[in-house]
C-alpha atoms as a PDB file:
ATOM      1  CA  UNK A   1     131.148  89.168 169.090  1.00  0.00           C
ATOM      2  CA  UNK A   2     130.039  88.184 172.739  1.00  0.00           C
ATOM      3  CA  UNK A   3     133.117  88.172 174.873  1.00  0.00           C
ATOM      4  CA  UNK A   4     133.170  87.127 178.084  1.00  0.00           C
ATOM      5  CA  UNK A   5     136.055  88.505 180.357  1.00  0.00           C
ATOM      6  CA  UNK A   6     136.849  86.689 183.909  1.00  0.00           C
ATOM      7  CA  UNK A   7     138.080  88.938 186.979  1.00  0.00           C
ATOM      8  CA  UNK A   8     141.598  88.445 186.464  1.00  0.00           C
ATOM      9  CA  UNK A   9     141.258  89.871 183.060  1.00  0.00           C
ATOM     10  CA  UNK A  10     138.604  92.356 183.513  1.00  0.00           C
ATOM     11  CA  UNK A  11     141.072  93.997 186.900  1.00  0.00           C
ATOM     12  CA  UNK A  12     143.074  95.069 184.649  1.00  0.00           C
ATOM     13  CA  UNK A  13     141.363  97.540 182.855  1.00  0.00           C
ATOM     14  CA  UNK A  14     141.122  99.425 186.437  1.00  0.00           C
ATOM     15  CA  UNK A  15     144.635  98.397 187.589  1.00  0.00           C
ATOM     16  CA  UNK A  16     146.588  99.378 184.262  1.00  0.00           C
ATOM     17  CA  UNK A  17     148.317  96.137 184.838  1.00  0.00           C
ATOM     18  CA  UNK A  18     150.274  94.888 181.865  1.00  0.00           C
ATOM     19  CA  UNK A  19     147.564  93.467 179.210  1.00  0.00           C
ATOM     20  CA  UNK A  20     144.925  96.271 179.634  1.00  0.00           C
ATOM     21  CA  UNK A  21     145.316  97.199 176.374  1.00  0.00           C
ATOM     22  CA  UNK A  22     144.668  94.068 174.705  1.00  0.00           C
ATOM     23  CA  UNK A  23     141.531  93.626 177.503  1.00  0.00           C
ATOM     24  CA  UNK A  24     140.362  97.565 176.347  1.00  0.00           C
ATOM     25  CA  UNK A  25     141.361  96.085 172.214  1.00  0.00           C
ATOM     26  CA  UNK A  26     138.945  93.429 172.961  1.00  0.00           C
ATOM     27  CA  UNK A  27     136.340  95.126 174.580  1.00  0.00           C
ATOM     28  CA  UNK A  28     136.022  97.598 171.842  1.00  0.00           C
ATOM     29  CA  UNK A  29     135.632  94.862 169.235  1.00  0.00           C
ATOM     30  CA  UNK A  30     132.869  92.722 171.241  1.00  0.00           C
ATOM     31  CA  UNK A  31     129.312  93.513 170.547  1.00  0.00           C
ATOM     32  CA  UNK A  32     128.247  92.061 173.827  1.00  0.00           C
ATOM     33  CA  UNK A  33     130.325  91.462 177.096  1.00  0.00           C
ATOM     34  CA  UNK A  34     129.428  89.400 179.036  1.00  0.00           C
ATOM     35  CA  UNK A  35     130.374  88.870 183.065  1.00  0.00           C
ATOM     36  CA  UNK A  36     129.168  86.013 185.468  1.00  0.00           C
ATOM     37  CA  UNK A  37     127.270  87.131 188.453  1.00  0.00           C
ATOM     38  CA  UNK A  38     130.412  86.962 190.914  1.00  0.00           C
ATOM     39  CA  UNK A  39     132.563  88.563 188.552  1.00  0.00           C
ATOM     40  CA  UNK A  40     132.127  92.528 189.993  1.00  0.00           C
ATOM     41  CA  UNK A  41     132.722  91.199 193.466  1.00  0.00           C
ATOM     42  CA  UNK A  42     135.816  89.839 192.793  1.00  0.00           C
ATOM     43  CA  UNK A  43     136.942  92.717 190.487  1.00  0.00           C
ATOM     44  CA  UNK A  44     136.223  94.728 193.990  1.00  0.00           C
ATOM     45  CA  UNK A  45     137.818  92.404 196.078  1.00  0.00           C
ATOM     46  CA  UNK A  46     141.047  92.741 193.639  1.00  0.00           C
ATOM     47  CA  UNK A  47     141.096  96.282 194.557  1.00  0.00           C
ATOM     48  CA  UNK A  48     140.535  96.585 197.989  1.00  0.00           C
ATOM     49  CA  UNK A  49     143.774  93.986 198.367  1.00  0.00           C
ATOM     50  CA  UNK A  50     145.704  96.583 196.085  1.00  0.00           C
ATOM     51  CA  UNK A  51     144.276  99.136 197.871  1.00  0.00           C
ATOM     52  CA  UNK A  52     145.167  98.140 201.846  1.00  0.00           C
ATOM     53  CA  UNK A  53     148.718  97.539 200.190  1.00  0.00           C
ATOM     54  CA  UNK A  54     148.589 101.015 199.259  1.00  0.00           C
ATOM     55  CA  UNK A  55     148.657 100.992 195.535  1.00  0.00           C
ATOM     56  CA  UNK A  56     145.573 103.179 195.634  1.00  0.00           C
ATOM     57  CA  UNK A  57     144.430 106.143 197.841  1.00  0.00           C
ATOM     58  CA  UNK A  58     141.549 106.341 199.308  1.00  0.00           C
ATOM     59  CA  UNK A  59     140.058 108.907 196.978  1.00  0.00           C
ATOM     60  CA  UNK A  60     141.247 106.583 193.914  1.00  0.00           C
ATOM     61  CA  UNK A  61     139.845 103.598 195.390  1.00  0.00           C
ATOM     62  CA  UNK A  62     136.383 105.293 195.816  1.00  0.00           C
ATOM     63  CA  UNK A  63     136.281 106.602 191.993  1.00  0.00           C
ATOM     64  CA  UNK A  64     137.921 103.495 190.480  1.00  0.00           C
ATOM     65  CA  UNK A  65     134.894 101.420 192.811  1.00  0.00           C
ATOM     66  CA  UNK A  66     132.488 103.931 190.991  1.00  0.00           C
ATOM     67  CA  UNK A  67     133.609 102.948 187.814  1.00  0.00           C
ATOM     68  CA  UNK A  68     133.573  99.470 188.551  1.00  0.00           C
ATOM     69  CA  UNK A  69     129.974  99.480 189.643  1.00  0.00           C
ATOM     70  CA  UNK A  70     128.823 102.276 186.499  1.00  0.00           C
ATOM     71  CA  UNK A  71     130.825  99.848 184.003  1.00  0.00           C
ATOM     72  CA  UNK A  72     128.621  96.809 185.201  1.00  0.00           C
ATOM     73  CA  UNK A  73     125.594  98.411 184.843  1.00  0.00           C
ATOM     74  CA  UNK A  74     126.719  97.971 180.848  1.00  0.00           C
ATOM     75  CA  UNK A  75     127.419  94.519 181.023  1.00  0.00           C
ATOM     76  CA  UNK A  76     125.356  91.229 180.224  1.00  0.00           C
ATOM     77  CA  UNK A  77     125.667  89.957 183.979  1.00  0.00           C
ATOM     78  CA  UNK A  78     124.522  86.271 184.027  1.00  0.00           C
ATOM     79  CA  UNK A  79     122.516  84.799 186.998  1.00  0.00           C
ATOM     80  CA  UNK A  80     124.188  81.608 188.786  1.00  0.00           C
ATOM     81  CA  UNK A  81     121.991  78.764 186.974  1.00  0.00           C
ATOM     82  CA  UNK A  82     121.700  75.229 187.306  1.00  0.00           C
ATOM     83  CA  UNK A  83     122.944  74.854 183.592  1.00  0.00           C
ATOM     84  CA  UNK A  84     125.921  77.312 184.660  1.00  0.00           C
ATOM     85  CA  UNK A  85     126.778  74.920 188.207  1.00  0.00           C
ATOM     86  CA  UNK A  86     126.558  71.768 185.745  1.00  0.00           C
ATOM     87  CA  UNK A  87     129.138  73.768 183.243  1.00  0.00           C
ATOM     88  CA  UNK A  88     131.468  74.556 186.494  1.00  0.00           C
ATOM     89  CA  UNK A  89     131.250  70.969 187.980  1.00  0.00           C
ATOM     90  CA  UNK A  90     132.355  69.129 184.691  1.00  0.00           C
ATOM     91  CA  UNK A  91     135.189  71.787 184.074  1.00  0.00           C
ATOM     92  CA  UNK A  92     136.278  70.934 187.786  1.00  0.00           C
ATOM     93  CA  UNK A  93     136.318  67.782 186.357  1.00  0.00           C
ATOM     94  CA  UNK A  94     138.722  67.972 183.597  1.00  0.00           C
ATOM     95  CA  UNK A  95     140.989  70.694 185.138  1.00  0.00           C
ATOM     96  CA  UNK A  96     142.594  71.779 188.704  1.00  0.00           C
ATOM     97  CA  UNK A  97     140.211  75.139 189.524  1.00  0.00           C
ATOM     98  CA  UNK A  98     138.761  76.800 192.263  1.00  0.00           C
ATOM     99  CA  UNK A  99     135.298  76.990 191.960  1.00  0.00           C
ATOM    100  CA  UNK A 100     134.863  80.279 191.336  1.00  0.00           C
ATOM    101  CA  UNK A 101     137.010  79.710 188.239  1.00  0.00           C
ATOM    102  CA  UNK A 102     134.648  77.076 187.054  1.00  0.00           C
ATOM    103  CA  UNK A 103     132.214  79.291 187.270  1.00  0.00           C
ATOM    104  CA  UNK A 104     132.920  81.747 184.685  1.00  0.00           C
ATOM    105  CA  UNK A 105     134.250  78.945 182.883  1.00  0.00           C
ATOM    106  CA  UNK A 106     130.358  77.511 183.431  1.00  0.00           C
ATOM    107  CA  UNK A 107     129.107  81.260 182.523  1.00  0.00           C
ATOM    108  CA  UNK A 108     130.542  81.426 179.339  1.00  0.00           C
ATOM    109  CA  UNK A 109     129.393  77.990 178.094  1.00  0.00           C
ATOM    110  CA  UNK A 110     125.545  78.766 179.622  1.00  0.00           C
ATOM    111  CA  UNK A 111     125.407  81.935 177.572  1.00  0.00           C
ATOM    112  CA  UNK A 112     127.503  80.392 174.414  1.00  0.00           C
ATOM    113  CA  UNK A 113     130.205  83.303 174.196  1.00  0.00           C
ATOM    114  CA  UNK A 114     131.955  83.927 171.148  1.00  0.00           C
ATOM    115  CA  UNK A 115     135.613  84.247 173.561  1.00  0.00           C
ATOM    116  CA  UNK A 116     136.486  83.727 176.728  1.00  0.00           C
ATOM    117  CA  UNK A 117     139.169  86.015 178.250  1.00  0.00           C
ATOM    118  CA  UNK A 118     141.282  85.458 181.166  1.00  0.00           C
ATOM    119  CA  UNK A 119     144.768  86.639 182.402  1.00  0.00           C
ATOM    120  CA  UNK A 120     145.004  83.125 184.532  1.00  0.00           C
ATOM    121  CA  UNK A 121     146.672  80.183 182.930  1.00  0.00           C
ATOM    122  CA  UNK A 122     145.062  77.167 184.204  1.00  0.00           C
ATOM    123  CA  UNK A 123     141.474  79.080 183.839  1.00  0.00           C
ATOM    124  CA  UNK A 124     142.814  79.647 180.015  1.00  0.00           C
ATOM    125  CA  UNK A 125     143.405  75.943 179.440  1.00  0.00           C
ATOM    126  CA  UNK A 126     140.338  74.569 180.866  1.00  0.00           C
ATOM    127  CA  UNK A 127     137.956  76.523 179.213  1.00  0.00           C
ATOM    128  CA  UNK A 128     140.374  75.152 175.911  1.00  0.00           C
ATOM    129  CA  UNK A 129     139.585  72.136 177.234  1.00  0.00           C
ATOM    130  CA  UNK A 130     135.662  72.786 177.344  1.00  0.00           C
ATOM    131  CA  UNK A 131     135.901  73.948 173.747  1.00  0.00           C
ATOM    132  CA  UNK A 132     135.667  77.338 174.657  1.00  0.00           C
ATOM    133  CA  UNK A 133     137.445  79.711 172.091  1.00  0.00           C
ATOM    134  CA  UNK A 134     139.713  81.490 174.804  1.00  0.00           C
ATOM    135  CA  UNK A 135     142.588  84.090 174.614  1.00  0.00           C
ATOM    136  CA  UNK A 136     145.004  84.302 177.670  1.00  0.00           C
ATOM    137  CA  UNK A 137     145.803  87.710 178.509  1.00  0.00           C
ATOM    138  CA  UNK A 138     149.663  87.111 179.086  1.00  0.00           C
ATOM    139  CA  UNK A 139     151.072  88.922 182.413  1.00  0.00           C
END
């Protein structure tokens, strides 16, 4: 099974924010996962909010970063396509997002994922809406 999992969903697994055991479940059943291009960014952007709120020291910020990059290095990351922008901009279309939304939205449909996987609600019902099989990663 090729998952794909969006940032929101994929943070958790280095934030042990409630659902990271369905996202690790998940992972350990997919054959393939999957990540758009922008995803690691804004997996790293996610933790250096937490972590200038203080939810992480420094020295845990610098090995959960390591682990972020080393656990990319696994994935299927997907270059930004035209297909992919055509995917986002029709999404857009059909559902309230921000386009960086869309755009795993426009990943998963480019590379035909088995799931999509997000812990964001209106992300969740417009890839639904696409026809993407989708599980919502409840908060």
């Amino acid at each position: 099974m090729n998952v794909l999992f969006d940032a929101s969903a994929l943070f958790k697994r280095y934030s042990g924010e409630a659902g990271v055991n369905r996202v690790l479940q998940l992972q350990a059943l997919a054959s393939s996962v999957t990540a758009a291009v922008h995803c690691k960014t804004e997996v790293a952007s996610a933790l250096t909010r937490q972590w200038r709120e203080g939810a992480f020291s420094d020295g845990e910020y610098e090995r959960v970063l390591s682990d972020i990059h080393a656990d990319f290095d696994e994935l299927t990351v997907m270059p930004l396509t035209n297909l992919t922008e055509r995917f986002a901009i029709a999404a857009m279309r059909l559902a309230t997002l921000r386009g960086m939304d869309a755009l795993h939205i426009g990943t998963a449909q480019a590379a035909s994922v088995d799931l999509f996987v997000t812990a964001d609600r209106r992300q969740a019902a417009a890839a639904h809406a696409v026809g993407l099989k989708t599980e919502l990663i409840e908060i």
